[in-house]
C-alpha atoms as a PDB file:
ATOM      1  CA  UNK A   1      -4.029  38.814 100.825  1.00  0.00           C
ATOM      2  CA  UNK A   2      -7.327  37.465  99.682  1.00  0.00           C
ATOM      3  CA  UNK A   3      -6.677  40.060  96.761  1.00  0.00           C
ATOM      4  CA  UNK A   4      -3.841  38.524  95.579  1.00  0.00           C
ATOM      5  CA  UNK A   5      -5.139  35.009  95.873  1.00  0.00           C
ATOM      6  CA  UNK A   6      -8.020  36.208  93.499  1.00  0.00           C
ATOM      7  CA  UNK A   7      -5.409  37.713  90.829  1.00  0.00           C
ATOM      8  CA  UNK A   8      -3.458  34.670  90.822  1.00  0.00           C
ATOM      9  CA  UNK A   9      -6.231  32.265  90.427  1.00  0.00           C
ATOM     10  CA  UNK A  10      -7.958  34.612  87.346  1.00  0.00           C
ATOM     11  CA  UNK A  11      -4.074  34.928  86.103  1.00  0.00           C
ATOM     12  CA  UNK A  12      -4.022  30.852  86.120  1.00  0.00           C
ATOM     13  CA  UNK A  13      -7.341  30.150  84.419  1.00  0.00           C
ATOM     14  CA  UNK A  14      -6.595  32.899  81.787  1.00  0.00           C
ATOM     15  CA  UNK A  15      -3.403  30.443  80.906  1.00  0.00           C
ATOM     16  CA  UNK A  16      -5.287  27.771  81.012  1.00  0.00           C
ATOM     17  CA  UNK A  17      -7.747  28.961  78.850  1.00  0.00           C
ATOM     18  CA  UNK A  18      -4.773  30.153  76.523  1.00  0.00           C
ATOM     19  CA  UNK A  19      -3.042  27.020  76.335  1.00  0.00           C
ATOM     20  CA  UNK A  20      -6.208  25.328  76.121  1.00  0.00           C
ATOM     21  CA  UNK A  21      -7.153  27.258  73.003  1.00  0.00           C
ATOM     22  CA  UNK A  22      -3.310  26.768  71.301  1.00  0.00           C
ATOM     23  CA  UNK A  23      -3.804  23.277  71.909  1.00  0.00           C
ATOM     24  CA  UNK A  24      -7.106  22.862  70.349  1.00  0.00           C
ATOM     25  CA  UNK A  25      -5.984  25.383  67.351  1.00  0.00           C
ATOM     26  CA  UNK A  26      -3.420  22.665  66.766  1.00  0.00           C
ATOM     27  CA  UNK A  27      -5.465  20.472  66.992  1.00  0.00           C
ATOM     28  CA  UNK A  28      -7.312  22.034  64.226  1.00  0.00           C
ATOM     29  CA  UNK A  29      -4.370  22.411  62.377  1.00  0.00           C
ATOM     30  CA  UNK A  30      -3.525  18.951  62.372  1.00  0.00           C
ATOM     31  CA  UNK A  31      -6.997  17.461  61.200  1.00  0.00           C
ATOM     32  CA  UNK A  32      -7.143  20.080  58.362  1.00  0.00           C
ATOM     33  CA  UNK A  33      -3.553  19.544  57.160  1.00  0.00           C
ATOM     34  CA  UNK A  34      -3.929  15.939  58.005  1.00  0.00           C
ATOM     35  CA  UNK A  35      -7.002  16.304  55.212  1.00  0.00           C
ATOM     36  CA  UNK A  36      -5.238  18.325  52.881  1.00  0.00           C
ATOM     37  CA  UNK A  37      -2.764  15.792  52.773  1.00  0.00           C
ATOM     38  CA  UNK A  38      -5.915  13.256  52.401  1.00  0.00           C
ATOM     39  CA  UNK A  39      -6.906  14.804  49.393  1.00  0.00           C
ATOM     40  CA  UNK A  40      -4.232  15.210  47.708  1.00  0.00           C
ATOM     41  CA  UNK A  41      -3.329  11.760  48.164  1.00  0.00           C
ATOM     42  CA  UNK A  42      -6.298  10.418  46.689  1.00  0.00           C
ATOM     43  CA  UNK A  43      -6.567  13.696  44.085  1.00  0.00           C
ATOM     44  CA  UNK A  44      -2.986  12.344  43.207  1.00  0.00           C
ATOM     45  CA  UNK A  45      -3.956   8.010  43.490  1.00  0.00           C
ATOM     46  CA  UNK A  46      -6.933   8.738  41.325  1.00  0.00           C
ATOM     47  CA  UNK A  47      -5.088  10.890  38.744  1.00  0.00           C
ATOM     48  CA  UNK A  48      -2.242   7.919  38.255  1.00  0.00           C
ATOM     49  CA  UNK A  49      -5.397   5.305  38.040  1.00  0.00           C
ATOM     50  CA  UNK A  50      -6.972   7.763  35.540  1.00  0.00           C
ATOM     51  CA  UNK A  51      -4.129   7.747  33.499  1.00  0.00           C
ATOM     52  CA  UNK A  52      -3.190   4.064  33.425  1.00  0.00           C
ATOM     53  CA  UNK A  53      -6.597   3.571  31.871  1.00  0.00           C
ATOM     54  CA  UNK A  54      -6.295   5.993  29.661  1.00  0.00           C
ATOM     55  CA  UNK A  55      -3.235   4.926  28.092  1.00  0.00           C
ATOM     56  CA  UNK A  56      -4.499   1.259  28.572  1.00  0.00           C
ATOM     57  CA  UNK A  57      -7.535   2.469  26.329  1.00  0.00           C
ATOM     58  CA  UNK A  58      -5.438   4.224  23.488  1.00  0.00           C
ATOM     59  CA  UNK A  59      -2.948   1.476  23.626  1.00  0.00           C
ATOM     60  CA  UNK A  60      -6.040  -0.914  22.878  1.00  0.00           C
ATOM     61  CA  UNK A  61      -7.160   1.488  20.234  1.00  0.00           C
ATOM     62  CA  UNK A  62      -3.193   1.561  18.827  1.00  0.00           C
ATOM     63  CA  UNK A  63      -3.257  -2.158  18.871  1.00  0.00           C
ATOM     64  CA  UNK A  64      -7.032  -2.441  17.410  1.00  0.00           C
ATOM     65  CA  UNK A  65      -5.786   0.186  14.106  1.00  0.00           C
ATOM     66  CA  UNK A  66      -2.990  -1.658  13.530  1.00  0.00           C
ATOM     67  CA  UNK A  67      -4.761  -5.134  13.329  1.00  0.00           C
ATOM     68  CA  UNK A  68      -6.971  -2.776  11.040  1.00  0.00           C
ATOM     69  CA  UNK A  69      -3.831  -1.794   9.106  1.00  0.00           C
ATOM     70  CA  UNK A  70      -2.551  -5.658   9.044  1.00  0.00           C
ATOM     71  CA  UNK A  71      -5.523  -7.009   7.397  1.00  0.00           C
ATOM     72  CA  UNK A  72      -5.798  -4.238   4.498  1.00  0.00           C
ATOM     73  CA  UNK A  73      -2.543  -4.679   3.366  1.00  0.00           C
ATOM     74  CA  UNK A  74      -2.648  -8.399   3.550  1.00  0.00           C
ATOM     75  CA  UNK A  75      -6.106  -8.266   1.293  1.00  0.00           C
ATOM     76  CA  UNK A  76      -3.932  -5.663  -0.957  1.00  0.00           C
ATOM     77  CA  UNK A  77      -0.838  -8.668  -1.037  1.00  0.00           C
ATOM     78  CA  UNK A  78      -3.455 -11.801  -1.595  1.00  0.00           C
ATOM     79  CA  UNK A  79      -5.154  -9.881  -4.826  1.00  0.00           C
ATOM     80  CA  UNK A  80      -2.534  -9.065  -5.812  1.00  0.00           C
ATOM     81  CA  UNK A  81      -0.871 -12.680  -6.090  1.00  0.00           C
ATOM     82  CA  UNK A  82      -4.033 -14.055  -7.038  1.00  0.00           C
ATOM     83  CA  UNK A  83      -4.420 -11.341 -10.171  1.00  0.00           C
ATOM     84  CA  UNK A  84      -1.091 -12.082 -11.848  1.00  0.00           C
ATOM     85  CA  UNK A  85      -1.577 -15.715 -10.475  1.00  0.00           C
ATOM     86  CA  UNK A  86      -4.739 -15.670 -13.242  1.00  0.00           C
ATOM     87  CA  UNK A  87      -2.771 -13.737 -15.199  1.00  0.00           C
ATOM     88  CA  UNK A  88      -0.216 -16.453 -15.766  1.00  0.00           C
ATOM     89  CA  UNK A  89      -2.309 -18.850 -16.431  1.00  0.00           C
ATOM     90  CA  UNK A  90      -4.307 -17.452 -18.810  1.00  0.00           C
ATOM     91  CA  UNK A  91      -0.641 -16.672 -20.849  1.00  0.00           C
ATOM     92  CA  UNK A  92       0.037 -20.197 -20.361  1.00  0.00           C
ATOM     93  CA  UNK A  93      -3.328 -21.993 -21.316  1.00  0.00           C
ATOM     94  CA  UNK A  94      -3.527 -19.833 -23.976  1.00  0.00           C
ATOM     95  CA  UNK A  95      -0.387 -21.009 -25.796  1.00  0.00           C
ATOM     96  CA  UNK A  96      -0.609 -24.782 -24.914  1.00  0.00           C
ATOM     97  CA  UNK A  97      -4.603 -25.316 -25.940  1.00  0.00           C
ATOM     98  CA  UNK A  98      -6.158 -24.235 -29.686  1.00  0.00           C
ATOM     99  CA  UNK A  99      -8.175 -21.844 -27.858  1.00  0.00           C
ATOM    100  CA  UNK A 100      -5.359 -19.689 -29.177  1.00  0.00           C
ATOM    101  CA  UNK A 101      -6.983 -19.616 -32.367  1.00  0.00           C
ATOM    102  CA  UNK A 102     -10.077 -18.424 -31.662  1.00  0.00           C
ATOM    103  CA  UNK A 103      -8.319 -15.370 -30.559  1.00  0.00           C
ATOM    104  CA  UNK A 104      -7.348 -14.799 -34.261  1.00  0.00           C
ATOM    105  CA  UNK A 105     -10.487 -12.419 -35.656  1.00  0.00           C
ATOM    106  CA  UNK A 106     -10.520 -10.700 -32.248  1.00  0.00           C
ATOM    107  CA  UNK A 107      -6.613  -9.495 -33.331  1.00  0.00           C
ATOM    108  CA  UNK A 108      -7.869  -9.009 -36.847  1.00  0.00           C
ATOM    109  CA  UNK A 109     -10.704  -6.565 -35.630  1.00  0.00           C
ATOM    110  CA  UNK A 110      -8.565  -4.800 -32.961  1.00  0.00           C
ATOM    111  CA  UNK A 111      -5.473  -3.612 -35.968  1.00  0.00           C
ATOM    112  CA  UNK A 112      -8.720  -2.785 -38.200  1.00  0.00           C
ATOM    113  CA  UNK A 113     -10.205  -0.002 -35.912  1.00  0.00           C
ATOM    114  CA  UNK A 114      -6.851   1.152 -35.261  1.00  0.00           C
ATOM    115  CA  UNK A 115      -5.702   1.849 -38.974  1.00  0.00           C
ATOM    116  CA  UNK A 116      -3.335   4.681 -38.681  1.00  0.00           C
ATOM    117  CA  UNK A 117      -1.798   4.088 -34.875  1.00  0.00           C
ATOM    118  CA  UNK A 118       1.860   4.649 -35.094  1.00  0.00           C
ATOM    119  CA  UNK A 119       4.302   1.886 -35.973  1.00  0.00           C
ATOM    120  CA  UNK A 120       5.299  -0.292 -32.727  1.00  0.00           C
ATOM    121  CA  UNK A 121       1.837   0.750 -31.152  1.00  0.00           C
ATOM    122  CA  UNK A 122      -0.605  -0.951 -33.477  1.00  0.00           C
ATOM    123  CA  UNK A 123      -3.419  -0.339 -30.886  1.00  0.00           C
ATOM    124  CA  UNK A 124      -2.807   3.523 -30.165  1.00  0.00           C
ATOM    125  CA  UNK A 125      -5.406   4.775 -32.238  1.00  0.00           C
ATOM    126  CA  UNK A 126      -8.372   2.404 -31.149  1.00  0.00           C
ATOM    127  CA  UNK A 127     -11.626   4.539 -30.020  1.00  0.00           C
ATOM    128  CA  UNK A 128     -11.777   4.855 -26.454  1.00  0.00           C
ATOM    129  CA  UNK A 129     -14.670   2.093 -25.612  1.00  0.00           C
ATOM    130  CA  UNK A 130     -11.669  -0.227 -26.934  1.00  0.00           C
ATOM    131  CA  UNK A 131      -8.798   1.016 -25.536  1.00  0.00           C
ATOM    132  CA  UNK A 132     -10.794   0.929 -22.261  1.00  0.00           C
ATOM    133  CA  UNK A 133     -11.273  -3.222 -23.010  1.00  0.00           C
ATOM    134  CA  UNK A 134      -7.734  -3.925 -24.632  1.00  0.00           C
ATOM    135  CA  UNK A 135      -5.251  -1.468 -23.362  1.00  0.00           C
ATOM    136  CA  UNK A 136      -1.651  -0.572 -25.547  1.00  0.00           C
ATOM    137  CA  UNK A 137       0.590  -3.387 -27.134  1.00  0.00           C
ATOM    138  CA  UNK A 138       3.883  -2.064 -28.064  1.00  0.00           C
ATOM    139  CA  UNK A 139       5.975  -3.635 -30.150  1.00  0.00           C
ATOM    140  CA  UNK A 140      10.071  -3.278 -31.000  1.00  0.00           C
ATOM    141  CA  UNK A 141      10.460  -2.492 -34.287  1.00  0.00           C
ATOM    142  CA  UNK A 142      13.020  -5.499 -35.465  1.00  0.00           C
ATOM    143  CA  UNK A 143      10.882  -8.159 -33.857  1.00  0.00           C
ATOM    144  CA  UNK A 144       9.770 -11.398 -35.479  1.00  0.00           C
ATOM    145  CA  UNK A 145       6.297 -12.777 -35.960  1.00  0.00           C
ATOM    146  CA  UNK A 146       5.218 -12.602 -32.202  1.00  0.00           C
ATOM    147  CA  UNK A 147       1.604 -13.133 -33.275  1.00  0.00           C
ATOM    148  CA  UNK A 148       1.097 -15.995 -30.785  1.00  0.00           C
ATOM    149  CA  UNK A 149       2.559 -14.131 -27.893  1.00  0.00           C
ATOM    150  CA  UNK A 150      -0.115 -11.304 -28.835  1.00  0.00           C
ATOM    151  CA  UNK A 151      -3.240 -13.568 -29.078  1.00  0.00           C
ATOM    152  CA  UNK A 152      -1.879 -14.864 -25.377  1.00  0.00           C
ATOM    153  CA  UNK A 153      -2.236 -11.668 -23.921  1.00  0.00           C
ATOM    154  CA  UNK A 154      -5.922 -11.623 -25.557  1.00  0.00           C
ATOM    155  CA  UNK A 155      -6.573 -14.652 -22.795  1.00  0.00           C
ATOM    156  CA  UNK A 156      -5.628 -12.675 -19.670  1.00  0.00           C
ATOM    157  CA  UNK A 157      -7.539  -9.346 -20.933  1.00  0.00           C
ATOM    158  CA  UNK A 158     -10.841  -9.753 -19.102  1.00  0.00           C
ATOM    159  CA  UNK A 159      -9.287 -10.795 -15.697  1.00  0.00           C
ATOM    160  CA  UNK A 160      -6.830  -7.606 -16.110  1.00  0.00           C
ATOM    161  CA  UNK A 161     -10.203  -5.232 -16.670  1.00  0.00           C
ATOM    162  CA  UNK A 162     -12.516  -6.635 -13.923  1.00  0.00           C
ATOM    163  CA  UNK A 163      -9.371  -6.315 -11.077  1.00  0.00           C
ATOM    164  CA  UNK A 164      -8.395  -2.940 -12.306  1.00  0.00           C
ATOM    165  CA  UNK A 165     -12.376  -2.008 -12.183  1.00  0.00           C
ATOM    166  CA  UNK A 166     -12.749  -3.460  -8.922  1.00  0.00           C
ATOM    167  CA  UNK A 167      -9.516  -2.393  -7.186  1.00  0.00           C
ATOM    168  CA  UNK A 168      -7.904   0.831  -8.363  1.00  0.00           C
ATOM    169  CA  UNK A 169      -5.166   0.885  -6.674  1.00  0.00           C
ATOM    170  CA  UNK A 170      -3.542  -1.236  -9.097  1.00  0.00           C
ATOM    171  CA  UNK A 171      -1.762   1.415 -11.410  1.00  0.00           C
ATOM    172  CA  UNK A 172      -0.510  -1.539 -14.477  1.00  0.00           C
ATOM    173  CA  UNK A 173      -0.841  -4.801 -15.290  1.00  0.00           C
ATOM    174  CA  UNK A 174       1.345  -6.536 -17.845  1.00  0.00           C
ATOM    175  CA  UNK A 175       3.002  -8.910 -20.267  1.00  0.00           C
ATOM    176  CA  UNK A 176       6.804  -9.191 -20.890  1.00  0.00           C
ATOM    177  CA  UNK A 177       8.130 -11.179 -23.367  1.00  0.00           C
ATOM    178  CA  UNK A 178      11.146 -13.012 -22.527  1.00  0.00           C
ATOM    179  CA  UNK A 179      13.345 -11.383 -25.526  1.00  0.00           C
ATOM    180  CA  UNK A 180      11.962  -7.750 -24.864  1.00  0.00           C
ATOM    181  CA  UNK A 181      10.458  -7.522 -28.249  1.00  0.00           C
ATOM    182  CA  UNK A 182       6.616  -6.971 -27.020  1.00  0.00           C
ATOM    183  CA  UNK A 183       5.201  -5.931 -23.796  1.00  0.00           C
ATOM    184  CA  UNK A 184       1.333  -5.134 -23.321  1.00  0.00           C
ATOM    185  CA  UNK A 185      -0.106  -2.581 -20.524  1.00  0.00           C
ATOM    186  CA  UNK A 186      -3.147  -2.179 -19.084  1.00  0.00           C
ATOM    187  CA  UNK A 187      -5.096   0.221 -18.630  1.00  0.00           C
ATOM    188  CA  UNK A 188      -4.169   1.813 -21.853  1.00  0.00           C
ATOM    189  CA  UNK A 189      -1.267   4.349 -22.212  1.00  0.00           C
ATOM    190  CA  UNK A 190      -1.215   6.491 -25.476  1.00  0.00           C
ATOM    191  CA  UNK A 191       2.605   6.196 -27.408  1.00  0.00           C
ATOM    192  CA  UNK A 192       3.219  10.247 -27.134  1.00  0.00           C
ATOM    193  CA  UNK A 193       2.658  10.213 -23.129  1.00  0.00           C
ATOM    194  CA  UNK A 194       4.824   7.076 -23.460  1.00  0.00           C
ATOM    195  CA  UNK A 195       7.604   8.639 -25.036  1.00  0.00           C
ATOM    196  CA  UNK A 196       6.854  12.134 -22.796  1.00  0.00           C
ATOM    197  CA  UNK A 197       7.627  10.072 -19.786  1.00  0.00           C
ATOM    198  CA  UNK A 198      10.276   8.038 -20.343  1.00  0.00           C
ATOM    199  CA  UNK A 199      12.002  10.866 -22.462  1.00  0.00           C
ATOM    200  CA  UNK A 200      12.627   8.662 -25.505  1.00  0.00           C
ATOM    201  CA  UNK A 201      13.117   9.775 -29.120  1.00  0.00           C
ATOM    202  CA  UNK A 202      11.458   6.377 -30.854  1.00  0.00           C
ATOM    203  CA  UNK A 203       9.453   3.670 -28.706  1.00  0.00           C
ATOM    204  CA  UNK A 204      12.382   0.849 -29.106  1.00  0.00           C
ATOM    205  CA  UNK A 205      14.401   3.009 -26.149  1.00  0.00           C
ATOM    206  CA  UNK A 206      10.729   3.591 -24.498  1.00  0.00           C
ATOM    207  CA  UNK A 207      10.438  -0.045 -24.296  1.00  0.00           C
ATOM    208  CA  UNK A 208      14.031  -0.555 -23.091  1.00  0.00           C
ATOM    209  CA  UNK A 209      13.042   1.907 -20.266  1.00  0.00           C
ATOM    210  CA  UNK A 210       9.818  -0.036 -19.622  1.00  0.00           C
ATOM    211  CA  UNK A 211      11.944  -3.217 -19.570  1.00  0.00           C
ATOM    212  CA  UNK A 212      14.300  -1.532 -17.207  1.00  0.00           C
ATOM    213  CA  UNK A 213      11.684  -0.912 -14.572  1.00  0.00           C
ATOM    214  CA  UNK A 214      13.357   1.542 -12.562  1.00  0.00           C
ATOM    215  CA  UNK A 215      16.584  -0.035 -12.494  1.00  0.00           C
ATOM    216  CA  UNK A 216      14.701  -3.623 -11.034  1.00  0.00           C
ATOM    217  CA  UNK A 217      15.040  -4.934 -14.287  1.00  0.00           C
ATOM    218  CA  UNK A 218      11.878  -7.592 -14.040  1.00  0.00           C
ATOM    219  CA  UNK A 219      12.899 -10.138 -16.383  1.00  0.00           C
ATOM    220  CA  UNK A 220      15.938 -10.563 -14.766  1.00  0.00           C
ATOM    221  CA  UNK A 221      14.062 -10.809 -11.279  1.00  0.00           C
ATOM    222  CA  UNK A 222      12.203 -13.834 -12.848  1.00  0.00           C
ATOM    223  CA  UNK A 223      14.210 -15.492 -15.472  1.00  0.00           C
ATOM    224  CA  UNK A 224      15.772 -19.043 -14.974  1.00  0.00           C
ATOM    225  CA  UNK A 225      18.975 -18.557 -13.167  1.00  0.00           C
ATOM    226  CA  UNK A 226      17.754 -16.224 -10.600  1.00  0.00           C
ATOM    227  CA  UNK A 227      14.142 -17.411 -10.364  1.00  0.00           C
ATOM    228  CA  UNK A 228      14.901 -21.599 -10.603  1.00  0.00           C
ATOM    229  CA  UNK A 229      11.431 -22.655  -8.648  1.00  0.00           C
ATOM    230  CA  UNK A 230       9.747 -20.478 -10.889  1.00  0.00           C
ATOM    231  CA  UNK A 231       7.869 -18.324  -7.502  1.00  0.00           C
ATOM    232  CA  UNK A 232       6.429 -14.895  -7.405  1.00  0.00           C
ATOM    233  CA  UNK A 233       8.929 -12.045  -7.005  1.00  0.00           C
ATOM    234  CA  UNK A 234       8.183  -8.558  -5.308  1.00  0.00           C
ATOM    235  CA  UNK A 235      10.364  -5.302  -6.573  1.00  0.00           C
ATOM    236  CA  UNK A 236      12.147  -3.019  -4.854  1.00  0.00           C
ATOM    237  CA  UNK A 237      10.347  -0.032  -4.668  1.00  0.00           C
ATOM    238  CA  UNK A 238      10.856   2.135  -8.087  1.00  0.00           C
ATOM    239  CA  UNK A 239      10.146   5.340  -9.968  1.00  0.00           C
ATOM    240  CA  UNK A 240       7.255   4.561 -12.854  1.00  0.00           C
ATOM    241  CA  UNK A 241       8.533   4.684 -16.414  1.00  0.00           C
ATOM    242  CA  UNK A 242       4.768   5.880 -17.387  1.00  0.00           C
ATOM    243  CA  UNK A 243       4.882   8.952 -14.876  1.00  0.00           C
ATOM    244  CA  UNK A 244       2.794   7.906 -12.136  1.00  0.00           C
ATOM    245  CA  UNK A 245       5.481   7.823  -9.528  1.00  0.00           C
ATOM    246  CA  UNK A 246       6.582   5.299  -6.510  1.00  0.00           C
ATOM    247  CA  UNK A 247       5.356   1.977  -7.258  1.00  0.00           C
ATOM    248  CA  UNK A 248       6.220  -1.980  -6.511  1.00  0.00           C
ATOM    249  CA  UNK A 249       5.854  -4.653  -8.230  1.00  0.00           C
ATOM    250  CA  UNK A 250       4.831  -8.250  -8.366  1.00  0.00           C
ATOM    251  CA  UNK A 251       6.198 -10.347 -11.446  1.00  0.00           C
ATOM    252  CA  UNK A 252       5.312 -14.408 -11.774  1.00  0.00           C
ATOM    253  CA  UNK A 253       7.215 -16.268 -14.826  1.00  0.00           C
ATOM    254  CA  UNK A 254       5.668 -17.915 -17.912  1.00  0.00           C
ATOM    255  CA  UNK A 255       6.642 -20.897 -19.440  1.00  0.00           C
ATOM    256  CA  UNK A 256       5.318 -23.166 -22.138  1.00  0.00           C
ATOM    257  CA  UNK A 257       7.121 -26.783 -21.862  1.00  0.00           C
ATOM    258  CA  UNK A 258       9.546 -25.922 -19.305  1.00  0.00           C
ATOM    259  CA  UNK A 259      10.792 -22.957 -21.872  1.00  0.00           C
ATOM    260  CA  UNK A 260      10.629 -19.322 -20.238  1.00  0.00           C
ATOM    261  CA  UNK A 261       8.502 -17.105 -22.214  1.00  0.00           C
ATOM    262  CA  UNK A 262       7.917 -14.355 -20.748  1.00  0.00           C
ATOM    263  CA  UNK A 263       6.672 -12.940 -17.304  1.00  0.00           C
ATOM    264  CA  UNK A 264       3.421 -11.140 -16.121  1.00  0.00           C
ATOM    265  CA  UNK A 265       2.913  -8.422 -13.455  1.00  0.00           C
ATOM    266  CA  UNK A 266       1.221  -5.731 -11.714  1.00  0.00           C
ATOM    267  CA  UNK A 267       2.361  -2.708 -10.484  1.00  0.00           C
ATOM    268  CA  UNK A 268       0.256  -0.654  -7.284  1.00  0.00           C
ATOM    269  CA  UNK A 269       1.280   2.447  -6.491  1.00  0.00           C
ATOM    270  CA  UNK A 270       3.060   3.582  -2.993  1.00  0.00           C
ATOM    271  CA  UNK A 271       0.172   6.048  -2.570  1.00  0.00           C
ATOM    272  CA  UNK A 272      -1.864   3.471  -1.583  1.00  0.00           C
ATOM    273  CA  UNK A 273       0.204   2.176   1.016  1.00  0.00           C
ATOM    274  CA  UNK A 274      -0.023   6.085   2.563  1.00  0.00           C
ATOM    275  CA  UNK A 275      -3.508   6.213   1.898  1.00  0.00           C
ATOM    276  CA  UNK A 276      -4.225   2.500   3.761  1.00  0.00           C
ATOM    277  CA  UNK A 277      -2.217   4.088   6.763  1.00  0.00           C
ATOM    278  CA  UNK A 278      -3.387   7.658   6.189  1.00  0.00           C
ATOM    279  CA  UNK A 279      -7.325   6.376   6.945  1.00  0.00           C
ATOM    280  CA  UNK A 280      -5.691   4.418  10.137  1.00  0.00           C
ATOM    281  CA  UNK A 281      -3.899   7.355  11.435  1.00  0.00           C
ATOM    282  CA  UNK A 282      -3.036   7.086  15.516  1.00  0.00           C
ATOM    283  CA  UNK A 283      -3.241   9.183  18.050  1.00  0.00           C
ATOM    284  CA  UNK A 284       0.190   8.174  20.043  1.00  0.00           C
ATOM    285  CA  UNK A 285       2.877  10.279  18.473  1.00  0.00           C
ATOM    286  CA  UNK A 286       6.240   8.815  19.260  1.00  0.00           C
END
């Protein structure tokens, strides 16, 4: 009897000890999932916190380019107005004031060195050093003594070379007259390539195609009716009669005594526009 006491009692402590050790397994169980689920918790937390600064720090850097971005096109826009702005004025000074005159033996010089340029482009032969200073006048062939409207666009010369030296990405700068029979473009561009580009037999119908402009027809842009307070006009974007592709332009009237004369512009290029955003490339693809 005693025997079986003794068996029962070792039977009960070795269930004891059993349930004692499946308890405290659980037990184990629980504090390690209980820190799995810890961990991942704050692997997860820190990964979300992570990532909001991370896209707060590239939307700072987004927002920082494209300040960046702002401020080089608006210093490409303000030289821009203030180069034809000179521009005009030297056009319109010139032709009101007898500085005009003093213009005279610079003309007189400029046809001499130039003796056998072809007829409409009196300036096509000049040697490079003045071609660099002057740039190409072309001239329709039934045109009238436009001598003063020439000796103007001596005035507006050296402004034209120092902004084209300075900032390149202006591709032309120019004088329309206000009956198409003369325009002037700087930097110089030799008749042949003229008529190459604009696929013209003679240079009247390469002048009609500079006139055109790509179908924006500048003077038109500019003139009285469609231009009454006289304000600075941008282009629709436009394929460049002189080959050098995608450009806009800005156009500002001349007038002498209230009478429209003639217009002045610049062209700049598309490329830089791709090259200003090109150097300010993000990272956020969208």
């Amino acid at each position: 009897m005693s025997e079986l006491s003794s068996s029962n009692l070792h039977k009960n402590k070795k269930e004891q000890s059993q349930k004692s050790a499946t308890s405290l397994i659980r037990q184990y169980k629980t504090i390690i999932y209980g820190g799995l689920v810890l961990i991942i918790t704050l692997t997860v937390a820190n990964a979300l916190y992570l990532g909001k600064q991370l896209e707060a720090q590239l939307l700072n850097e987004e927002q920082h380019k494209a300040v960046q971005t702002l401020l080089a096109l608006n210093k490409t826009i303000s030289v821009a107005l203030t180069h034809v702005e000179k521009m005009r004025y030297a056009i319109e000074h010139a032709r009101t004031s007898p500085t005009l005159l003093s213009n005279e033996p610079k003309l007189n010089y400029l046809n001499q060195q130039a003796p056998s340029s072809m007829a409409g482009a009196p300036w096509d032969k000049l040697p490079d050093k003045l071609k660099q200073q002057y740039g190409q006048l072309f001239i329709k062939s039934q045109a009238p003594n436009i001598t003063e409207d020439i000796l103007a666009v001596l005035r507006y010369l050296p402004e034209s070379v120092i902004t084209h030296r300075i900032y390149p990405y202006f591709q032309w700068s120019y004088y329309y007259h206000s009956e198409q029979m003369l325009t002037h473009v700087y930097p110089f561009l030799g008749a042949e390539d003229l008529l190459g580009a604009t696929g013209s037999d003679n240079l009247d119908q390469a002048i009609e195609v500079i006139y055109e402009a790509g179908g924006t027809f500048p003077l038109e842009l500019v003139n009285v009716s469609n231009n009454p307070k006289r304000g600075r006009v941008w282009t629709t974007p436009y394929l460049d009669a002189g080959g050098k592709g995608m450009m806009v332009s800005l156009l500002e009237p001349c007038y002498i005594n209230d009478e429209f004369v003639g217009a002045v512009g610049t062209d700049i290029t598309l490329k830089v526009l791709d090259g200003i955003l090109s150097n300010l490339e993000g990272t956020i693809s969208i």
